[in-house]
C-alpha atoms as a PDB file:
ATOM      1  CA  UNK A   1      25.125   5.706  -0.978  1.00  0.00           C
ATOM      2  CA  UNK A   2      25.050   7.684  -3.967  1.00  0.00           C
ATOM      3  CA  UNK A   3      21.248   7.832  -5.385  1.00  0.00           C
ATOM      4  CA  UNK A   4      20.154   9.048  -9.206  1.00  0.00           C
ATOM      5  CA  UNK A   5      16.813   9.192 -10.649  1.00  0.00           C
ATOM      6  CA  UNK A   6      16.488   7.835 -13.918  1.00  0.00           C
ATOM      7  CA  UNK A   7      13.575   8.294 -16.384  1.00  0.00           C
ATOM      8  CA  UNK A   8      14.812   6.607 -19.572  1.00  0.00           C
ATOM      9  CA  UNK A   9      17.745   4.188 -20.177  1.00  0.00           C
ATOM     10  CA  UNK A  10      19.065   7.083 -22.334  1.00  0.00           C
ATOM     11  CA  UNK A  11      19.481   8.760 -18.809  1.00  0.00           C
ATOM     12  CA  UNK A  12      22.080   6.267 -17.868  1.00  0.00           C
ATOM     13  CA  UNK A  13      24.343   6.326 -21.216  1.00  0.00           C
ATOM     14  CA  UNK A  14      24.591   9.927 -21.280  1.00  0.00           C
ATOM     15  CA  UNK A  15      25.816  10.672 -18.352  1.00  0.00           C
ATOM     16  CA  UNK A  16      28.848  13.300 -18.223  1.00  0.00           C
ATOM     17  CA  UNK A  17      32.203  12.487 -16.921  1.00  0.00           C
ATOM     18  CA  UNK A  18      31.645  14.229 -13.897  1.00  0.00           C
ATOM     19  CA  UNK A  19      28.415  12.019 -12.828  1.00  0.00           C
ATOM     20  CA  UNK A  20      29.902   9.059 -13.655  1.00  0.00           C
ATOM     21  CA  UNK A  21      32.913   9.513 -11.500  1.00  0.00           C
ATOM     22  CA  UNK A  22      30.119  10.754  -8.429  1.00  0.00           C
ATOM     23  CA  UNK A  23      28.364   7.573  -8.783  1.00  0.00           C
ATOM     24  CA  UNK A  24      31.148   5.310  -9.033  1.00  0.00           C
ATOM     25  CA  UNK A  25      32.534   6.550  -5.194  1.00  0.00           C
ATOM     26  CA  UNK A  26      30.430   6.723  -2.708  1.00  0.00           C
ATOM     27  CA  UNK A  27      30.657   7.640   1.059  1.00  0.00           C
ATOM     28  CA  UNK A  28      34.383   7.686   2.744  1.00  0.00           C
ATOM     29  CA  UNK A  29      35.678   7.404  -0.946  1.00  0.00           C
ATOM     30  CA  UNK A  30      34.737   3.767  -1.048  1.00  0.00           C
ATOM     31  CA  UNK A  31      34.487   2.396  -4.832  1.00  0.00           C
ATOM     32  CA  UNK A  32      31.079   1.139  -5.895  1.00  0.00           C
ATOM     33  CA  UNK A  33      31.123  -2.605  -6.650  1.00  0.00           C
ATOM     34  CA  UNK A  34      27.472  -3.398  -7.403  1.00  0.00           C
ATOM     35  CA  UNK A  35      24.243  -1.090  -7.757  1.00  0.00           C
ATOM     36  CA  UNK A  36      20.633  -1.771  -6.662  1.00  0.00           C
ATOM     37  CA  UNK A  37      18.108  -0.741  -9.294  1.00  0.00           C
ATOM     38  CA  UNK A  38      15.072  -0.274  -7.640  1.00  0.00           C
ATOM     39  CA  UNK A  39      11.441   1.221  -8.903  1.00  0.00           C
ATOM     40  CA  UNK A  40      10.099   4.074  -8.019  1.00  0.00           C
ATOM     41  CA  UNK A  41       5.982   4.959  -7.272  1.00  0.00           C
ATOM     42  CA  UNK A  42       5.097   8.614  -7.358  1.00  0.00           C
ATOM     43  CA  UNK A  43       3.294   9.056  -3.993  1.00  0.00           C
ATOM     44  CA  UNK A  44       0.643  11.342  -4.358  1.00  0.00           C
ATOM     45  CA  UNK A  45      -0.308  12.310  -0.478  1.00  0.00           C
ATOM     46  CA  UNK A  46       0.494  15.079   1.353  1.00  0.00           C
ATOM     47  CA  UNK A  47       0.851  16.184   4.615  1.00  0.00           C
ATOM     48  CA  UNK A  48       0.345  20.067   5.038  1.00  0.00           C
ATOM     49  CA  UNK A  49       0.970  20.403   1.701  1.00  0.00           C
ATOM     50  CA  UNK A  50       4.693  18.823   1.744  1.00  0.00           C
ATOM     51  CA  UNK A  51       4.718  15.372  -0.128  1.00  0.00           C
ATOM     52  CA  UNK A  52       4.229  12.633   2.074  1.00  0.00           C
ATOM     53  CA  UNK A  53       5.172   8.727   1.214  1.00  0.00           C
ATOM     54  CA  UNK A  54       4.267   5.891   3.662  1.00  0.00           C
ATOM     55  CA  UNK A  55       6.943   3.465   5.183  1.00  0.00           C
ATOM     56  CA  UNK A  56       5.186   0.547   6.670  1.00  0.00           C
ATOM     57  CA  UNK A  57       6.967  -1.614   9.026  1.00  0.00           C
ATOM     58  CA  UNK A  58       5.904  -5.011   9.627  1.00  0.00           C
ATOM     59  CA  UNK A  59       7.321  -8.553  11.679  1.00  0.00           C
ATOM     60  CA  UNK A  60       6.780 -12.201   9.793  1.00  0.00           C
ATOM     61  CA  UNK A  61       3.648 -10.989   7.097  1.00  0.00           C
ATOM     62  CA  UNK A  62       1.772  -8.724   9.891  1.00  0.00           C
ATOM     63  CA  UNK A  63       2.010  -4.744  10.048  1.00  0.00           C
ATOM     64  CA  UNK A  64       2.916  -3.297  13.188  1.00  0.00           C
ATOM     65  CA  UNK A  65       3.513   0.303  12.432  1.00  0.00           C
ATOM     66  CA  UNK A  66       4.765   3.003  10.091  1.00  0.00           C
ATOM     67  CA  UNK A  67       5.496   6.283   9.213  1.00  0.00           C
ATOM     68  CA  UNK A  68       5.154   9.023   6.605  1.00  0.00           C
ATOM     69  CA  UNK A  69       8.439  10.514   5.207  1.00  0.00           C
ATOM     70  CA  UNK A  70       7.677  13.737   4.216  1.00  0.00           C
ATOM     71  CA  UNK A  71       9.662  16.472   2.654  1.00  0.00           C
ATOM     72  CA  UNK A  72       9.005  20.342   1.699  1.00  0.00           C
ATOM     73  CA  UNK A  73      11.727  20.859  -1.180  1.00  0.00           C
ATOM     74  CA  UNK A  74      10.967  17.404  -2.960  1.00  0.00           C
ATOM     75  CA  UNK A  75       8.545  16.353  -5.574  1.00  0.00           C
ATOM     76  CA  UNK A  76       6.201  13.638  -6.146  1.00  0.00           C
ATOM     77  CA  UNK A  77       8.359  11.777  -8.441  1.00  0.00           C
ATOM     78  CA  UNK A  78      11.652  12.453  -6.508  1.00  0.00           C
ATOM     79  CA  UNK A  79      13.508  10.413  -3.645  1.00  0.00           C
ATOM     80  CA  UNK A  80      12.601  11.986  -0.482  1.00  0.00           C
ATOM     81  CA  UNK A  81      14.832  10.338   1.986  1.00  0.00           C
ATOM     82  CA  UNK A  82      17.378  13.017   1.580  1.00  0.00           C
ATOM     83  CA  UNK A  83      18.403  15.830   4.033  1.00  0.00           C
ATOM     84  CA  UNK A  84      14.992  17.853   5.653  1.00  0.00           C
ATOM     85  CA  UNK A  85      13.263  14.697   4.984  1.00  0.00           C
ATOM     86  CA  UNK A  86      11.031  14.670   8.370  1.00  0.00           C
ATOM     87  CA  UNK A  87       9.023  12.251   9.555  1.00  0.00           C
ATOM     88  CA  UNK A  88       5.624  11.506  10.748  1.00  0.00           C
ATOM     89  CA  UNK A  89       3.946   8.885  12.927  1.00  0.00           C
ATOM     90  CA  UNK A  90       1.636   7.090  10.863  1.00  0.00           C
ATOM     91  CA  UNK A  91      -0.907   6.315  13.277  1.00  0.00           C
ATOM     92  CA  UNK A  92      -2.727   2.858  12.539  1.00  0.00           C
ATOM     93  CA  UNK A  93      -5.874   3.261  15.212  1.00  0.00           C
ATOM     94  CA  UNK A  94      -7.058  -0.072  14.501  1.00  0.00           C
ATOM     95  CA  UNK A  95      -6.168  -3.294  13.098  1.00  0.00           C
ATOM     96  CA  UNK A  96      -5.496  -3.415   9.600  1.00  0.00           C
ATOM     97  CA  UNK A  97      -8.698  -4.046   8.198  1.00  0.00           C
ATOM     98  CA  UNK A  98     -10.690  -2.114   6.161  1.00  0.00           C
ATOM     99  CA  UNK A  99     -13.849  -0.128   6.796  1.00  0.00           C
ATOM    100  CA  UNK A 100     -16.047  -1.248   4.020  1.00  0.00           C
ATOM    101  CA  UNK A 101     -18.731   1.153   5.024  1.00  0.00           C
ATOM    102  CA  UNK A 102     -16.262   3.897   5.231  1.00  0.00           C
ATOM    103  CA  UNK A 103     -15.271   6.324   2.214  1.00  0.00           C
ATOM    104  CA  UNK A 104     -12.451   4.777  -0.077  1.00  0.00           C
ATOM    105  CA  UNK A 105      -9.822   7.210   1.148  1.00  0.00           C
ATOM    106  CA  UNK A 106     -10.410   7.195   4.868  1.00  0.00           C
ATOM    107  CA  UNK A 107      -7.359   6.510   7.371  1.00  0.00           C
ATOM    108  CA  UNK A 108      -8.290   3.148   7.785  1.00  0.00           C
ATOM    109  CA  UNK A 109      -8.249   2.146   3.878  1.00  0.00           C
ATOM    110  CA  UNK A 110      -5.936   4.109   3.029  1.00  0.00           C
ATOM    111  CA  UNK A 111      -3.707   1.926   5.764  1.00  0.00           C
ATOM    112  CA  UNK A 112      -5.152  -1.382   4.419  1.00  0.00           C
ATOM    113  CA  UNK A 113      -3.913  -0.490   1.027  1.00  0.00           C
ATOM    114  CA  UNK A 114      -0.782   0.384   2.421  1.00  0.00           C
ATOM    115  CA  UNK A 115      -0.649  -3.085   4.187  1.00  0.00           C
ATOM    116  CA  UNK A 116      -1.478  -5.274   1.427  1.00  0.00           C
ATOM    117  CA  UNK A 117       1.280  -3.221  -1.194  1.00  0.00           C
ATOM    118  CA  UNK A 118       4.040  -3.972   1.740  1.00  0.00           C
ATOM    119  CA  UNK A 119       3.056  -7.661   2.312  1.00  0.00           C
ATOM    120  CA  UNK A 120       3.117  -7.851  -1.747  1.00  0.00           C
ATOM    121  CA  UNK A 121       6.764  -6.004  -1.691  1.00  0.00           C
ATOM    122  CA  UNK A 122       7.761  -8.442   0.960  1.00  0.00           C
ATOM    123  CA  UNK A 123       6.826 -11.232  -0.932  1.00  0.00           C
ATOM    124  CA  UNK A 124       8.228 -10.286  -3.797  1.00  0.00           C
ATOM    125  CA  UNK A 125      11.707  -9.338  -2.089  1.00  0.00           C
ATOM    126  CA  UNK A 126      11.459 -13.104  -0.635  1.00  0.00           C
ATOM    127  CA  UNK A 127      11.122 -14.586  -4.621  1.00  0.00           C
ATOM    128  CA  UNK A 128      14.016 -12.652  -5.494  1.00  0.00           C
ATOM    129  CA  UNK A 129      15.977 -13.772  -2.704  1.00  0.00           C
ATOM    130  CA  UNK A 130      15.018 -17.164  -3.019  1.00  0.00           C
ATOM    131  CA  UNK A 131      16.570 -16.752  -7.126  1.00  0.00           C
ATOM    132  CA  UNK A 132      19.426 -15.633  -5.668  1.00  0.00           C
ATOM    133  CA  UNK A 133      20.561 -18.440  -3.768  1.00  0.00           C
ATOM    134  CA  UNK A 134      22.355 -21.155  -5.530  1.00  0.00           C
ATOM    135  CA  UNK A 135      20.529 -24.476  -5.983  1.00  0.00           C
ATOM    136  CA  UNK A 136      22.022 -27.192  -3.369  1.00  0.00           C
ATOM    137  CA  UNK A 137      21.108 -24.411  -0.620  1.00  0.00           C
ATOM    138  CA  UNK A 138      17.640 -24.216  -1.789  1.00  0.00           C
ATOM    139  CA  UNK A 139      17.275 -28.127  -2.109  1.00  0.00           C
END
C-alpha cells in the first residue's frame, strides 16, 4: 500500500517522475487501480513523549476496546502506522461514559470522546457505503 501525505492539491500535480511511478506500483509490483483519499487529524497526545493516536475498536455501534499507536520518529501531522510504530493497550476501566465531575481530560473523557468520534466515523463510513451501492440493491 503505498501512502503520501498531501497538504495542498498543488502537492499532487507536482509530483516528480520518480513519485509518480512509486505510487502507481505498490507491494509485489502490483499496479494501482483505484486510491482511497482519506483525511487526516493531527493527534496531539503523547505517550512518554512519542506521539500517540487512539484506534478504537468497536462491534454493531458499542466500543469494546482500543489501542494507542504510538511512534518515536513520527510527527503529529504524519501517518504513524509505519515501521517502529508500537502499540499500546488503551485501557477503558469503565464503561464508556463520562465522568462529569471529573476534569475534562481525564482517562475516562478522554475515552468518551474517543467513543463518540468512532461511532460518528462509523456512521459516516455506513452513508458512504450506502451511496455506493447502486439503486435496485438499496430498494
Amino acid at each position: 500500500m503505498g501512502i503520501m501525505t498531501v497538504r495542498d492539491a498543488a502537492d499532487v500535480i507536482g509530483l516528480n517522475r520518480k513519485q509518480r511511478n512509486k505510487m502507481a506500483v505498490v507491494k509485489e509490483g502490483l499496479e494501482v487501480s483505484s486510491v482511497i483519499i482519506q483525511e487526516g487529524v493531527p493527534t496531539y497526545e503523547s505517550i512518554h513523549e512519542a506521539i500517540a493516536e487512539p484506534v478504537v475498536y468497536m462491534i454493531d455501534r458499542f466500543v469494546v476496546g482500543g489501542f494507542y499507536r504510538v511512534h518515536t520518529a513520527r510527527g503529529k501531522d504524519e501517518n504513524l502506522n509505519a515501521p517502529g510504530a508500537q502499540f499500546v493497550p488503551l485501557a477503558f476501566e469503565t464503561p464508556c461514559i463520562p465522568d462529569l465531575a471529573g476534569p475534562v481530560g481525564c482517562p475516562p473523557n478522554r475515552f468518551y470522546a474517543y467513543g463518540v468520534v468512532a461511532r460518528l466515523a462509523q456512521l459516516a463510513a455506513a452513508i458512504e457505503v450506502e451511496q455506493l451501492l447502486p439503486e435496485e440493491a438499496a430498494a
